[in-house]
Protein backbone atom coordinates (compact mmCIF):
# COMPACT_ATOMS: atom_id res chain seq x y z
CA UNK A 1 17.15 -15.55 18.97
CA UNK A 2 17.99 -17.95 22.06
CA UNK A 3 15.98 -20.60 22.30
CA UNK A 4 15.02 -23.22 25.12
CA UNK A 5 15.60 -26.77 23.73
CA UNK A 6 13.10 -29.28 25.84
CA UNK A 7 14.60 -32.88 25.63
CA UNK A 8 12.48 -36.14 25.65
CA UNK A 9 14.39 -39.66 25.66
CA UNK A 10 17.46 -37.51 25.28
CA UNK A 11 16.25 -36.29 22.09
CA UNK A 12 15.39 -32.69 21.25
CA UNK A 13 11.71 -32.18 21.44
CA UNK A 14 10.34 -28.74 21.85
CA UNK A 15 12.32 -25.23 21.05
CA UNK A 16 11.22 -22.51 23.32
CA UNK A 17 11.72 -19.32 22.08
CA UNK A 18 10.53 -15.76 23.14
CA UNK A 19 7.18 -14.16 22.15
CA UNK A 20 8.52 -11.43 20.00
CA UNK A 21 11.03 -13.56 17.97
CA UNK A 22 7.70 -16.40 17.61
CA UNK A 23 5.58 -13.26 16.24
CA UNK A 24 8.91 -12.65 13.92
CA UNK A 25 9.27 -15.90 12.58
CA UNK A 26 5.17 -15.72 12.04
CA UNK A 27 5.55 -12.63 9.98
CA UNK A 28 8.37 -13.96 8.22
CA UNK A 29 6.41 -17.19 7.18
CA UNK A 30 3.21 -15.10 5.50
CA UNK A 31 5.98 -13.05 3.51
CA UNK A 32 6.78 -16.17 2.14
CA UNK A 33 3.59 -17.52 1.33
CA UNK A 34 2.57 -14.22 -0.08
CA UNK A 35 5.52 -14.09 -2.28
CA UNK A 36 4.78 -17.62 -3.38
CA UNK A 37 0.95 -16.57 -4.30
CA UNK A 38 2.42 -13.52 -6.47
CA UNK A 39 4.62 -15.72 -8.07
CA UNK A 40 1.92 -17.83 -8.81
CA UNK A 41 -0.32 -15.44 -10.06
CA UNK A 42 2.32 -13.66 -12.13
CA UNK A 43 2.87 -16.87 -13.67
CA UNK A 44 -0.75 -17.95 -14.55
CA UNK A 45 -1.32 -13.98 -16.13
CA UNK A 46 1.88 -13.92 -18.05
CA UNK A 47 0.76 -17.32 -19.60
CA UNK A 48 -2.75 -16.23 -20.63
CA UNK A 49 -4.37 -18.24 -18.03
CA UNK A 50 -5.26 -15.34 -15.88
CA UNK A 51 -6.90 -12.18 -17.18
CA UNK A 52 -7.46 -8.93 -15.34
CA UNK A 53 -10.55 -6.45 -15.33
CA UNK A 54 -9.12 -2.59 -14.78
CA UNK A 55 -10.60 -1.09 -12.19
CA UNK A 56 -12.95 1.41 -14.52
CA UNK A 57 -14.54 -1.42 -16.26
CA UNK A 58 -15.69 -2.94 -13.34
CA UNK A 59 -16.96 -0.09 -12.01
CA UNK A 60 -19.00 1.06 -15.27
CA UNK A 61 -19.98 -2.59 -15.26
CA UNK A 62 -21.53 -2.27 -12.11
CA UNK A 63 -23.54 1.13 -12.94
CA UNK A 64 -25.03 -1.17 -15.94
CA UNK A 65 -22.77 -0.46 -18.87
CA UNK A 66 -22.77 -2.60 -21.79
CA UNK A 67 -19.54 -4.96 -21.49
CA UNK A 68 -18.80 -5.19 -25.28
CA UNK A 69 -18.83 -0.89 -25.12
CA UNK A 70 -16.72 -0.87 -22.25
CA UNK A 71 -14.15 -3.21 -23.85
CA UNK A 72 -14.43 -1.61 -27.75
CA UNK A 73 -13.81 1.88 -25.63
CA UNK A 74 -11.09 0.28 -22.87
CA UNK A 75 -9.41 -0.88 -26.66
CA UNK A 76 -9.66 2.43 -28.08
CA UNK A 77 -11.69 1.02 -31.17
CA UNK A 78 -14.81 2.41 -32.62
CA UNK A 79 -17.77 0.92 -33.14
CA UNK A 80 -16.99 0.29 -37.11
CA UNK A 81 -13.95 -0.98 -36.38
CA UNK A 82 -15.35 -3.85 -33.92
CA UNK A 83 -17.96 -4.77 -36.02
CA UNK A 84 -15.38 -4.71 -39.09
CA UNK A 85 -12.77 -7.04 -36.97
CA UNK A 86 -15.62 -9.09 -35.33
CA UNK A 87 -17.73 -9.79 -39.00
CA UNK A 88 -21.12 -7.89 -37.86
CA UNK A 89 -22.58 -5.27 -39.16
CA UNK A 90 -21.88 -1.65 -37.02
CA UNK A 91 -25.94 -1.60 -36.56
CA UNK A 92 -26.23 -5.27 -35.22
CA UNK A 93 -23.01 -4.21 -32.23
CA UNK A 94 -24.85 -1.20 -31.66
CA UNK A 95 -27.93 -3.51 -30.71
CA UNK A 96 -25.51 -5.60 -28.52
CA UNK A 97 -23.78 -2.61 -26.97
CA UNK A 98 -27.59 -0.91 -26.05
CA UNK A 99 -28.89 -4.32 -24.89
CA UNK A 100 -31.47 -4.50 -27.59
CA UNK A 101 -29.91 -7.55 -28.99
CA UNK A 102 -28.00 -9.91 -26.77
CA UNK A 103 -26.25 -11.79 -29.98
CA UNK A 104 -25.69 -15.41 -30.57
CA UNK A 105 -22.69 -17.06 -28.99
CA UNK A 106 -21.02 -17.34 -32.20
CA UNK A 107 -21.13 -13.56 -32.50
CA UNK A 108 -20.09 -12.74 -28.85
CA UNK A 109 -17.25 -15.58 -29.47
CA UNK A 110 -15.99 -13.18 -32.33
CA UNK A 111 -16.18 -10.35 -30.74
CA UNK A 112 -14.16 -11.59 -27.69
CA UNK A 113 -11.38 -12.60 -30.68
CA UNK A 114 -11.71 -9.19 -31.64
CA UNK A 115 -11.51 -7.15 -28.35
CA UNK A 116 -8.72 -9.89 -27.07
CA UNK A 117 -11.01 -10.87 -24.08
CA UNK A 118 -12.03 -13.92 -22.73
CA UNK A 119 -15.75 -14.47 -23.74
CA UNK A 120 -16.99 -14.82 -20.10
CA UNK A 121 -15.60 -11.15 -19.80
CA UNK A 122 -18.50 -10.02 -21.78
CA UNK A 123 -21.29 -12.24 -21.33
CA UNK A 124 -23.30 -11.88 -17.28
């Protein structure tokens, strides 16, 4: 890169370089800030303070599954053994999972211990 250096009071002012290598240098800044946001980001998730939604979830989410289903599923666990790890009865989940019951915030709370989830995750 050869650059034009613009003097003012004898002091270097302005550094005039050409188009291309200015649209280079551009590009090379955003690398940088985008490597700084993943860094960031990889951070915050590895320390629990960032959670992801797969892809799937979201999508079933939006067709008007049942979050607390699509997590117990997404976890491989059955029904009984949510309820079991949660401490509800299999019939009362069922009534959360089919949106006959929305259930208390104490029992959603549990159930996000049990399915590993934040509780916003599973509450609209």
């Amino acid at each position: 890169m050869k650059a034009q250096i613009i003097e003012k009071n004898g002091k270097p002012e302005y550094a005039v370089i050409p188009y291309a290598d200015y649209l280079r240098l551009l590009e090379l800044l955003e690398d940088k800030a985008d490597v700084a946001v993943l860094a960031e980001f990889h951070e915050a998730y590895q320390t629990g303070r960032k959670f992801l939604v797969p892809a799937e979830i979201v999508r079933r989410e939006l067709e008007g599954e049942a979050s607390v289903k699509l997590w117990r599923e997404h976890r491989g666990m059955t029904q009984q053994d949510l309820a079991d790890k949660a401490g509800i009865s299999k019939s009362y989940l069922s009534q959360i999972e089919s949106g006959k019951r929305q259930g208390t915030v104490d029992t959603l709370s549990a159930i996000a211990r049990a399915l590993d989830v934040p509780l916003d995750v599973l509450t609209d």
